[in-house]
PDB file of N, CA and C in Angstrom:
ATOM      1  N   UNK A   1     160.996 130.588 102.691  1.00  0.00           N
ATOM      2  CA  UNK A   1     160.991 130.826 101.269  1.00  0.00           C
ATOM      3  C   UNK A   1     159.556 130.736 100.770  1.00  0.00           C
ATOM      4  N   UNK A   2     158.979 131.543  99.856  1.00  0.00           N
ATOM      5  CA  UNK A   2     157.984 131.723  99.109  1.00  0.00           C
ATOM      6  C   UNK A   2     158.369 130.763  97.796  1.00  0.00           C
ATOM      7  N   UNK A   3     157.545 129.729  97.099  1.00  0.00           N
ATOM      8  CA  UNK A   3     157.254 129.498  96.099  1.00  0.00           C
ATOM      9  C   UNK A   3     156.426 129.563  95.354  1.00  0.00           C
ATOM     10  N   UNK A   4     155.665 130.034  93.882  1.00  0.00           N
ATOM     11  CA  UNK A   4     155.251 130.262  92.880  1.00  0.00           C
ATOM     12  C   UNK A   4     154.958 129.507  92.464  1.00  0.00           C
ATOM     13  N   UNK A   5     153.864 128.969  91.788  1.00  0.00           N
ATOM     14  CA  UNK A   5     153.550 128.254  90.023  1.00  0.00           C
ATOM     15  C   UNK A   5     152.470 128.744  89.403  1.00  0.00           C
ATOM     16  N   UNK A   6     152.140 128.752  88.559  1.00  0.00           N
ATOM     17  CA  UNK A   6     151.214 129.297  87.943  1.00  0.00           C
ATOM     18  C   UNK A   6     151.476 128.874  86.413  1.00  0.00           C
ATOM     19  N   UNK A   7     150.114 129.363  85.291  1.00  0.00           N
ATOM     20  CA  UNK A   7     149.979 129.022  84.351  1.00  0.00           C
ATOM     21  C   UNK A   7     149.268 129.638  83.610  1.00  0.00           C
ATOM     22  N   UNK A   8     149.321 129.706  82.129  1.00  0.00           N
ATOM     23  CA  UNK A   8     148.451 130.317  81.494  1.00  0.00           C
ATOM     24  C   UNK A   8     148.047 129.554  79.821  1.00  0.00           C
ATOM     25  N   UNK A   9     147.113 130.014  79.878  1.00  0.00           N
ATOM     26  CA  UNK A   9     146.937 129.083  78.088  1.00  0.00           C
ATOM     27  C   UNK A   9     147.142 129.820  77.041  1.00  0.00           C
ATOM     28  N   UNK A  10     148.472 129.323  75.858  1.00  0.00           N
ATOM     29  CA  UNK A  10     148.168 130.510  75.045  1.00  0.00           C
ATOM     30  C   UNK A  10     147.245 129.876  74.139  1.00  0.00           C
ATOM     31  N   UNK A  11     147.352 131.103  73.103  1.00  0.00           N
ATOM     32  CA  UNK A  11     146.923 130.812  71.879  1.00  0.00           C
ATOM     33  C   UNK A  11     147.857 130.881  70.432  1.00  0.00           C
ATOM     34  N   UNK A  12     146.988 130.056  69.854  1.00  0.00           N
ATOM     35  CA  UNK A  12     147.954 129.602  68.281  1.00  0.00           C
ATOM     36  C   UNK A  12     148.306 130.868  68.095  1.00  0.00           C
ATOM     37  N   UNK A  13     147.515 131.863  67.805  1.00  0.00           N
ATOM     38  CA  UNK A  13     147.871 133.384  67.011  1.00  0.00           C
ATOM     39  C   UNK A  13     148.514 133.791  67.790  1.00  0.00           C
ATOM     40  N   UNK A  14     148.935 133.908  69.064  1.00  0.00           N
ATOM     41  CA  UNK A  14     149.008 134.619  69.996  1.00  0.00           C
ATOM     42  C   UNK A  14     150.771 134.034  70.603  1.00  0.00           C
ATOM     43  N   UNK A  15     150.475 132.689  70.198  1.00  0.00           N
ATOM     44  CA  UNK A  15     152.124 131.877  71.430  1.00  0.00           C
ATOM     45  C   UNK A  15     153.063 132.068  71.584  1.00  0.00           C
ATOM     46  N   UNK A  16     153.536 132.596  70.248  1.00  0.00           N
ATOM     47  CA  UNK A  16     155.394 133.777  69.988  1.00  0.00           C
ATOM     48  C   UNK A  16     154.956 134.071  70.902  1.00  0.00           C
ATOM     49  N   UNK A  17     154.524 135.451  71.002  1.00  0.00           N
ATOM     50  CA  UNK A  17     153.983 136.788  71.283  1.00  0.00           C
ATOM     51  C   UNK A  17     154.229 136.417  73.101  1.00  0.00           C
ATOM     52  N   UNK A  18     153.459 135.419  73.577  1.00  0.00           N
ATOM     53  CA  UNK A  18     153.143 134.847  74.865  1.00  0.00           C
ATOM     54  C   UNK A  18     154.390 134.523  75.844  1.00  0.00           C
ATOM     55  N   UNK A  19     154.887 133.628  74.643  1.00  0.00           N
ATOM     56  CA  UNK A  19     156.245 133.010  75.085  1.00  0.00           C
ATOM     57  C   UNK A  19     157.423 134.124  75.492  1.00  0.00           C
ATOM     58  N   UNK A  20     157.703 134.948  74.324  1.00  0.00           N
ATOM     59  CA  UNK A  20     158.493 136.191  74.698  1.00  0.00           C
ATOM     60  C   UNK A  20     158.496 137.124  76.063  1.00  0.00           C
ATOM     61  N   UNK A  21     156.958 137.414  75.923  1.00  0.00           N
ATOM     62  CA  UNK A  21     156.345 138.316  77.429  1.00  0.00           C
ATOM     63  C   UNK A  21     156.596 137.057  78.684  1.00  0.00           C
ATOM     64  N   UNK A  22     156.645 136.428  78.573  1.00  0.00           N
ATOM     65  CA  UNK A  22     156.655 135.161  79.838  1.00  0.00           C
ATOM     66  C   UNK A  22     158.493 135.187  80.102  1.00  0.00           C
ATOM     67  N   UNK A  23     159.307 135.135  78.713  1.00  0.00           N
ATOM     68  CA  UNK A  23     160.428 135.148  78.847  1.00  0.00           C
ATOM     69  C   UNK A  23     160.910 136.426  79.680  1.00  0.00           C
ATOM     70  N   UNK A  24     160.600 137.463  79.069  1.00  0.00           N
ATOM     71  CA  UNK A  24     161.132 138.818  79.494  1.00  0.00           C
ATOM     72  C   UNK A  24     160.647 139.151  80.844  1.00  0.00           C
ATOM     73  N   UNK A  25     159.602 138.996  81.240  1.00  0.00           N
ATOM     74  CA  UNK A  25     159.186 138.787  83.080  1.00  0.00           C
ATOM     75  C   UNK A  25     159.728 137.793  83.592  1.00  0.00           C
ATOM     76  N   UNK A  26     160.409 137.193  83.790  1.00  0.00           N
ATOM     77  CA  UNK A  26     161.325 136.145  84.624  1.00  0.00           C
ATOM     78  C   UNK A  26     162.574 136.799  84.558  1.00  0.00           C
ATOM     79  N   UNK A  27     163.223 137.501  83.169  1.00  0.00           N
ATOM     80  CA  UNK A  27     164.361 138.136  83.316  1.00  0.00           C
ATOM     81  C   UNK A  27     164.232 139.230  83.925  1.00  0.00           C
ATOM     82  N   UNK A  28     163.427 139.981  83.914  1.00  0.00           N
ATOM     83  CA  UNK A  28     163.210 141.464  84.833  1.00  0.00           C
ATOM     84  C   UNK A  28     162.816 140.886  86.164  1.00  0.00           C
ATOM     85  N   UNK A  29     161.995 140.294  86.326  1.00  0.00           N
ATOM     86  CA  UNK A  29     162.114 139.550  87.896  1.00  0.00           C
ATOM     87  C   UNK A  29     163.048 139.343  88.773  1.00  0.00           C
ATOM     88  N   UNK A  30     163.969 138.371  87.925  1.00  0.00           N
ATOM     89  CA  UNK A  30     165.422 137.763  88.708  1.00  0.00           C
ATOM     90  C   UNK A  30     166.038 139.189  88.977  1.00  0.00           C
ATOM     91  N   UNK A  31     165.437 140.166  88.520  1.00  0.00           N
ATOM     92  CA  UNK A  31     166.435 141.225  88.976  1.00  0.00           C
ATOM     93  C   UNK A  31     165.993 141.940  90.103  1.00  0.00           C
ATOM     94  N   UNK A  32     165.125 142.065  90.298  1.00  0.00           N
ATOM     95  CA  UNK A  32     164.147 141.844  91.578  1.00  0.00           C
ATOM     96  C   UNK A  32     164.871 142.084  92.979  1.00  0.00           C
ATOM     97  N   UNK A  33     164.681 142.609  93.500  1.00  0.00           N
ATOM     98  CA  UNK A  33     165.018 142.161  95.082  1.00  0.00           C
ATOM     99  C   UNK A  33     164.352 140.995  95.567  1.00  0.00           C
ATOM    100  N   UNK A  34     165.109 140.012  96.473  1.00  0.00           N
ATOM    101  CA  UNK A  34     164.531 138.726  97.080  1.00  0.00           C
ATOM    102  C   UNK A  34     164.009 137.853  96.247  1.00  0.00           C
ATOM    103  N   UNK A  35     164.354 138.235  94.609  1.00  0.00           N
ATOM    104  CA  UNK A  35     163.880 137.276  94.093  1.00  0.00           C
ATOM    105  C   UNK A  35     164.861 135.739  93.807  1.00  0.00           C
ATOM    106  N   UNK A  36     164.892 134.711  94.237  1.00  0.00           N
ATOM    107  CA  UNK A  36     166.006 133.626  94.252  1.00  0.00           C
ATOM    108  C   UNK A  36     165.661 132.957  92.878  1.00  0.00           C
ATOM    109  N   UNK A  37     164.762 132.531  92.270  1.00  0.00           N
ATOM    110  CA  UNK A  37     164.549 131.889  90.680  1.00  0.00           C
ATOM    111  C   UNK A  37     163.670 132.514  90.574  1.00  0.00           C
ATOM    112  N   UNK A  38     163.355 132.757  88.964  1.00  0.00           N
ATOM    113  CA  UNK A  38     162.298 133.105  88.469  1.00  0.00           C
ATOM    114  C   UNK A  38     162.029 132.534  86.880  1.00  0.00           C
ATOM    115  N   UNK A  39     161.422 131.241  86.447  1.00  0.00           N
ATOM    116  CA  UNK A  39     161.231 130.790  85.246  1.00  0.00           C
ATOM    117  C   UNK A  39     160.028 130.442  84.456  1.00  0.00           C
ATOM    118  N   UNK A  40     159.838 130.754  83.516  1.00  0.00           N
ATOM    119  CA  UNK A  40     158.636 130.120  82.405  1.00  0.00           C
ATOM    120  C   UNK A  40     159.661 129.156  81.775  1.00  0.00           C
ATOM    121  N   UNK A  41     158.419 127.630  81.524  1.00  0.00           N
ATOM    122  CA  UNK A  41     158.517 127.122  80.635  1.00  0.00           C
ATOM    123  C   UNK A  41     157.629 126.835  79.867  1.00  0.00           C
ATOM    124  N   UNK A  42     157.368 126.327  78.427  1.00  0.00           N
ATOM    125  CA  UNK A  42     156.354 125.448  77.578  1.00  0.00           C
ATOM    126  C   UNK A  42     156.414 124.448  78.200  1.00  0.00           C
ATOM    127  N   UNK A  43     155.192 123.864  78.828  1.00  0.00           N
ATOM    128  CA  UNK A  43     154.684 122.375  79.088  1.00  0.00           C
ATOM    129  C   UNK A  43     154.832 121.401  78.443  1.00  0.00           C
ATOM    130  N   UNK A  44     156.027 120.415  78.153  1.00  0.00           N
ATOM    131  CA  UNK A  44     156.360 119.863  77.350  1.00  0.00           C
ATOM    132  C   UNK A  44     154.523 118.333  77.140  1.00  0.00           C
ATOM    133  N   UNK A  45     153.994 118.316  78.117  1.00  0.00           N
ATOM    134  CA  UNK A  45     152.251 117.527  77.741  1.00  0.00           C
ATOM    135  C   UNK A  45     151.560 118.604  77.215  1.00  0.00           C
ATOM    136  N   UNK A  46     151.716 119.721  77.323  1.00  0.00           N
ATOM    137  CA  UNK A  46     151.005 120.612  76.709  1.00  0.00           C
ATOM    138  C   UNK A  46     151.177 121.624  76.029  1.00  0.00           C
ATOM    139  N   UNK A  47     151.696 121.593  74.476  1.00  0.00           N
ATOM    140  CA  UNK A  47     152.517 123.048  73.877  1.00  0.00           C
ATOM    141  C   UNK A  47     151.942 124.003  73.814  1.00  0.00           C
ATOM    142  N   UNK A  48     150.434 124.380  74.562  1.00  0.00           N
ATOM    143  CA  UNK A  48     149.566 125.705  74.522  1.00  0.00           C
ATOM    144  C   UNK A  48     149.900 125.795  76.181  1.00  0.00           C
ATOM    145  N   UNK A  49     150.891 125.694  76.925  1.00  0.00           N
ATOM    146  CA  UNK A  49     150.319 126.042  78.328  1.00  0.00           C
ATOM    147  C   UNK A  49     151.893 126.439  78.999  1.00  0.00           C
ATOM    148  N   UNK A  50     151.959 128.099  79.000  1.00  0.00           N
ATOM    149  CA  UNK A  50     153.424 128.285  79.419  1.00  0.00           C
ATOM    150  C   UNK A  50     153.240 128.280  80.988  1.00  0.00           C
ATOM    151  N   UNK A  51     153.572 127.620  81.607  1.00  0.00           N
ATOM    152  CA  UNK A  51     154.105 127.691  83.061  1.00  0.00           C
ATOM    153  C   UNK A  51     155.503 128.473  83.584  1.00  0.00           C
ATOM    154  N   UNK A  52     154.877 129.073  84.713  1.00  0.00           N
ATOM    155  CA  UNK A  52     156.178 129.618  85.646  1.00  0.00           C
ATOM    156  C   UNK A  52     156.172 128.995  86.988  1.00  0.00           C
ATOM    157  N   UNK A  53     157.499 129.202  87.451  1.00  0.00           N
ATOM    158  CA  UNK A  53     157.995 128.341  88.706  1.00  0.00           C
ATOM    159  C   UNK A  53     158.869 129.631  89.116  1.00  0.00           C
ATOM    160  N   UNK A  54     158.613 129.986  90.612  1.00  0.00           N
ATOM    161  CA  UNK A  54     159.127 131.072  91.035  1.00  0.00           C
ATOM    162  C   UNK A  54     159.376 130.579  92.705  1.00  0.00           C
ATOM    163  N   UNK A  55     161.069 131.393  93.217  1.00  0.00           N
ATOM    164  CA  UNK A  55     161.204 131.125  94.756  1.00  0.00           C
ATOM    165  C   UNK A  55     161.844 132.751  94.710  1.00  0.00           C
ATOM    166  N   UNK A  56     161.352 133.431  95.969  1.00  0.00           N
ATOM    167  CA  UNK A  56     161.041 134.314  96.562  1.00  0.00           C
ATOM    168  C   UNK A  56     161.846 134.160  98.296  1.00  0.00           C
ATOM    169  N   UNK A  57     162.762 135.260  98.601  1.00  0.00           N
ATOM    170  CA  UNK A  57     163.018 134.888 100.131  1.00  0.00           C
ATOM    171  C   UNK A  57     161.884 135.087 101.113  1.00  0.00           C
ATOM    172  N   UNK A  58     160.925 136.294 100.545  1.00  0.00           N
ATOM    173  CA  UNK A  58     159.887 136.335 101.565  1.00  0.00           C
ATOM    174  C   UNK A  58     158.624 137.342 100.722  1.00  0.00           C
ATOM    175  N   UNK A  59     157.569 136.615 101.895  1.00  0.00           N
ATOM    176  CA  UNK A  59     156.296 137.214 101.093  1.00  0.00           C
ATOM    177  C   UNK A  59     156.261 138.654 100.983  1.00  0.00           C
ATOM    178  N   UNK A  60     157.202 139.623 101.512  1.00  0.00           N
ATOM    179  CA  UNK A  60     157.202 140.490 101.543  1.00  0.00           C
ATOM    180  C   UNK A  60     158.001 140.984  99.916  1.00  0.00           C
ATOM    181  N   UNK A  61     159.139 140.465  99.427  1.00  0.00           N
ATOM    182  CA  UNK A  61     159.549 140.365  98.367  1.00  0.00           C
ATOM    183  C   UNK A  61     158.783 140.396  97.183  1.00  0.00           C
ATOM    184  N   UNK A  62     157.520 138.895  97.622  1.00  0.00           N
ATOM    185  CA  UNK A  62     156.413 138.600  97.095  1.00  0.00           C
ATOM    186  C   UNK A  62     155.442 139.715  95.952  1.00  0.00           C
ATOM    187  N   UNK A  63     155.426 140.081  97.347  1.00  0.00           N
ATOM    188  CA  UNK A  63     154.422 141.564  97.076  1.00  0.00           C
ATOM    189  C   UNK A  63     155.020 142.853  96.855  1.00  0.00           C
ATOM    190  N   UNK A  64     155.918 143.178  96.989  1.00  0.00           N
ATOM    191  CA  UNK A  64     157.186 144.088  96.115  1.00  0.00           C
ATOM    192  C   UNK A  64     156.868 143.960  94.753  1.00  0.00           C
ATOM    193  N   UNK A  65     157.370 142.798  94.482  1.00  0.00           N
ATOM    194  CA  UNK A  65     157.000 141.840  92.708  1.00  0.00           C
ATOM    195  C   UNK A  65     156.236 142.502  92.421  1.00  0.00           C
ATOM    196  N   UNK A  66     154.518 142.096  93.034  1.00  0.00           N
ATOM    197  CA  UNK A  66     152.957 142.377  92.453  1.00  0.00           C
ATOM    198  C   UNK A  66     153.124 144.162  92.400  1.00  0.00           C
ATOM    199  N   UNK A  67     153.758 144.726  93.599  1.00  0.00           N
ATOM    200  CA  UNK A  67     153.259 146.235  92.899  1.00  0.00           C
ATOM    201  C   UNK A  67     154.193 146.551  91.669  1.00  0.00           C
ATOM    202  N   UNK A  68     155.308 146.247  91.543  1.00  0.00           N
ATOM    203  CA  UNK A  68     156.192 146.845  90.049  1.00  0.00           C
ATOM    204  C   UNK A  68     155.041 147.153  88.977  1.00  0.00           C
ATOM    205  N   UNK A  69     155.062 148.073  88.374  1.00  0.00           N
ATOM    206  CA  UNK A  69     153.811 148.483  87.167  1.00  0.00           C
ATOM    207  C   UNK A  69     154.454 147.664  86.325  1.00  0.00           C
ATOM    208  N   UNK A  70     155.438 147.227  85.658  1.00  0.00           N
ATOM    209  CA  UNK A  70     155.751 146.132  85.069  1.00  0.00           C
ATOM    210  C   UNK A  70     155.246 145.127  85.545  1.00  0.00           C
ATOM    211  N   UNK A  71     155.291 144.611  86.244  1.00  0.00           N
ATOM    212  CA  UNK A  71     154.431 142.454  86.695  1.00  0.00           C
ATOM    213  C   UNK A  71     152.933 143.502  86.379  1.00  0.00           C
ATOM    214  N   UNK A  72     152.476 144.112  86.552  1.00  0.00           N
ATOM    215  CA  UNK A  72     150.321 144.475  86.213  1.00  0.00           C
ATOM    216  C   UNK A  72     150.553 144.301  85.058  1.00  0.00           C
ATOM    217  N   UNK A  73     151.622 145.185  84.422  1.00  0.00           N
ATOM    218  CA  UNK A  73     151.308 145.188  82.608  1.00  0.00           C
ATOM    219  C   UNK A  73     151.365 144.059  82.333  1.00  0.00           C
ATOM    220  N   UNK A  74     152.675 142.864  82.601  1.00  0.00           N
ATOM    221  CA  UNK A  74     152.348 141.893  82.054  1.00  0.00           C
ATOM    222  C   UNK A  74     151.105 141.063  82.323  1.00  0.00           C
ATOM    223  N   UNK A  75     150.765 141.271  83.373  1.00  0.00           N
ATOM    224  CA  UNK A  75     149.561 140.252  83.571  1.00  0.00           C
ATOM    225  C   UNK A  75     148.394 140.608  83.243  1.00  0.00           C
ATOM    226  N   UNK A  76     148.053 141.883  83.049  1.00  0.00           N
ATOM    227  CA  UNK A  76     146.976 142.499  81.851  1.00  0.00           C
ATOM    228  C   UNK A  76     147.248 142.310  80.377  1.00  0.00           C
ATOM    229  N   UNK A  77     148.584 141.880  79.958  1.00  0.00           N
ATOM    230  CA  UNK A  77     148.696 141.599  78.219  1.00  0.00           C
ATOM    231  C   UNK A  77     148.202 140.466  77.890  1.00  0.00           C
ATOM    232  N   UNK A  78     148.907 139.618  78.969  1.00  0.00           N
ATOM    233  CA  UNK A  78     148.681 137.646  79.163  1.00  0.00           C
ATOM    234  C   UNK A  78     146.982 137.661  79.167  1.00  0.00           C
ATOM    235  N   UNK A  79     146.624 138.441  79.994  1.00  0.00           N
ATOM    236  CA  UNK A  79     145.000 137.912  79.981  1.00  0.00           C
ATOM    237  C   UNK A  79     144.401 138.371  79.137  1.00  0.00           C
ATOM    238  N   UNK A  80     145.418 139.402  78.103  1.00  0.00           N
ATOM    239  CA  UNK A  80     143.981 139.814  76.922  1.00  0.00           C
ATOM    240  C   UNK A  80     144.250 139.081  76.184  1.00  0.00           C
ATOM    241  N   UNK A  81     145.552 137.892  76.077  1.00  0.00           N
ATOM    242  CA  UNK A  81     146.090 136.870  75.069  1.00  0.00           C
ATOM    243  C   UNK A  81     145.524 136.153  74.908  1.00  0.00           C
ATOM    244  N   UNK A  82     145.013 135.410  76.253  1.00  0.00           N
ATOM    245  CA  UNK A  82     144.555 134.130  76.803  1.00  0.00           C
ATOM    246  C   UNK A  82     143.177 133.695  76.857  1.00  0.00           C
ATOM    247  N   UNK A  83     142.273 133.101  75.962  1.00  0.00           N
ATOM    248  CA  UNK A  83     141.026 132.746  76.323  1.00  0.00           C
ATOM    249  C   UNK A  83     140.858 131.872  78.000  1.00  0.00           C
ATOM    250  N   UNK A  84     141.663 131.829  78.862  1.00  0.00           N
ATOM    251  CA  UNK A  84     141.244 131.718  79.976  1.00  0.00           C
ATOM    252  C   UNK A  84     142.325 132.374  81.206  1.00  0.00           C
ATOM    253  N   UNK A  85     141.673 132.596  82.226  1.00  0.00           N
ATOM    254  CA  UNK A  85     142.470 133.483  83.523  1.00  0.00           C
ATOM    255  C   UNK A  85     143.368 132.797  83.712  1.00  0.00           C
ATOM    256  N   UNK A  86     144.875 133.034  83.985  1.00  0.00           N
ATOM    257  CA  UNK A  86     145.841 132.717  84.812  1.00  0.00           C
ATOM    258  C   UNK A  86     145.608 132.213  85.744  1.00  0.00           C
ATOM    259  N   UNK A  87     146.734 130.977  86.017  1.00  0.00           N
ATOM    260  CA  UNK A  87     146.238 130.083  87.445  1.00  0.00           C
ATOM    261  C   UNK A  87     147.623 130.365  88.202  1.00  0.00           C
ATOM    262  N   UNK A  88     147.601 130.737  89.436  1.00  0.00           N
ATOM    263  CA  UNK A  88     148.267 131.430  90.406  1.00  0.00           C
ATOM    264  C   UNK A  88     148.484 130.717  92.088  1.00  0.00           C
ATOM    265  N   UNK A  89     149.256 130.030  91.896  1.00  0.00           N
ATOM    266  CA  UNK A  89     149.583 129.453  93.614  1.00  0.00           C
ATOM    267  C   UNK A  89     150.451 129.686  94.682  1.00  0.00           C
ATOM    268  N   UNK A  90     150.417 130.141  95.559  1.00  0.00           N
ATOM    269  CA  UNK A  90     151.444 131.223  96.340  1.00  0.00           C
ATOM    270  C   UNK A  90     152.073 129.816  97.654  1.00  0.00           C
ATOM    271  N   UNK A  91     152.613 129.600  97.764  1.00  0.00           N
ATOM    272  CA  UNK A  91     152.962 128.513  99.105  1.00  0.00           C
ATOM    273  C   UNK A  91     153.986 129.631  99.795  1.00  0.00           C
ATOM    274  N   UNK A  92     154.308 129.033 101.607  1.00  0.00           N
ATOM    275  CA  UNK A  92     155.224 129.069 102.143  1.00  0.00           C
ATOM    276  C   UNK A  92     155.381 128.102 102.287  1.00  0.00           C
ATOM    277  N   UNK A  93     157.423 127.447 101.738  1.00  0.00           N
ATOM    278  CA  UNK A  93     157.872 126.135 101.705  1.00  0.00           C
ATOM    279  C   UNK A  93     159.111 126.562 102.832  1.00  0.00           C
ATOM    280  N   UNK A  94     159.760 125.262 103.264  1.00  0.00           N
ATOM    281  CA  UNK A  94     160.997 125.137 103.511  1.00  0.00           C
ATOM    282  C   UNK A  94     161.677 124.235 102.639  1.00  0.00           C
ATOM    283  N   UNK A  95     163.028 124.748 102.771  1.00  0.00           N
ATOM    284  CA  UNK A  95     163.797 123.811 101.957  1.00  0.00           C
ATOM    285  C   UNK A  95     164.481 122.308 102.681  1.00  0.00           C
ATOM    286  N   UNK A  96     164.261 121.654 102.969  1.00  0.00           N
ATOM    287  CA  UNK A  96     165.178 120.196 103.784  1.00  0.00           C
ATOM    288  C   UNK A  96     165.932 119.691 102.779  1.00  0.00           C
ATOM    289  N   UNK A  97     166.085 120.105 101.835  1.00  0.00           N
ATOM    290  CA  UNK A  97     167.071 118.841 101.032  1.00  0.00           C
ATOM    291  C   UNK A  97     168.462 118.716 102.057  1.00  0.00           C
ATOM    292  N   UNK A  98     169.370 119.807 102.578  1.00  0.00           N
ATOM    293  CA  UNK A  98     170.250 119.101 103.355  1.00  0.00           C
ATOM    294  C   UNK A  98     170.052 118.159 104.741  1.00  0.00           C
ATOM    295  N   UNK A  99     168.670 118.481 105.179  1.00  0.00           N
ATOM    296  CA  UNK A  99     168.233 117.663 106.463  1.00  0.00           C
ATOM    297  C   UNK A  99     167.997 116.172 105.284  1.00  0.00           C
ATOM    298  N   UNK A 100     167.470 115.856 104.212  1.00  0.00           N
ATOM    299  CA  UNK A 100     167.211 115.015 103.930  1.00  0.00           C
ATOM    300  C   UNK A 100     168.581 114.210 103.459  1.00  0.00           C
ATOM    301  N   UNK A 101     169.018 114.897 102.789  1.00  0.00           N
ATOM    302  CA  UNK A 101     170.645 114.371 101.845  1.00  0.00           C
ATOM    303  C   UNK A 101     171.518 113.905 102.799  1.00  0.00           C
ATOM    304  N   UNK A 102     171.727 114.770 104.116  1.00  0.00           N
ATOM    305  CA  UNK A 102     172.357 114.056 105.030  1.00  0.00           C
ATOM    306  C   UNK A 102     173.764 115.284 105.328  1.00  0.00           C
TER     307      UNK A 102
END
């Protein structure tokens, strides 16, 4: 499994506006092939900083995502929103919770 996080800063004028586009790419995502979650939230320590949390079956899925001309547009709107670049972290995880749970 591929996991996601990333972040972006909005702005006061700008945070509706931010929040919505963050909303509506997680819902077009999940529709996605291989996409298993896909969410933004507001940072409840930080009400300027929407975060996403994303799991992916494979990096190949991954990168499916990045070419859709939808995920560029959004991430060219976000950065003309945002007085700073998007922060972007790509992992390969496994899951153990049943090796751990028992």
């Amino acid at each position: 499994m591929i996991l996601i996080t990333g972040h972006i800063i909005l702005t006061p004028e700008h945070r509706e506006r931010m929040i919505a586009l963050g909303a509506e790419h997680s819902v077009r995502s999940r529709g996605e092939a291989g996409c298993l979650a896909h969410h933004c939230h507001v940072d409840v320590e930080d009400a300027m900083r929407l975060v996403f949390v994303e799991e992916w079956e494979s990096i190949d899925a991954v990168r499916a995502h990045f070419a859709v001309p939808a995920s560029a547009a959004f991430v060219a709107e976000m950065r003309a929103l945002s007085p700073e670049a998007p922060v972007i972290r790509i992992y390969a995880a496994e899951d153990i919770t049943a090796k751990q749970m028992g």
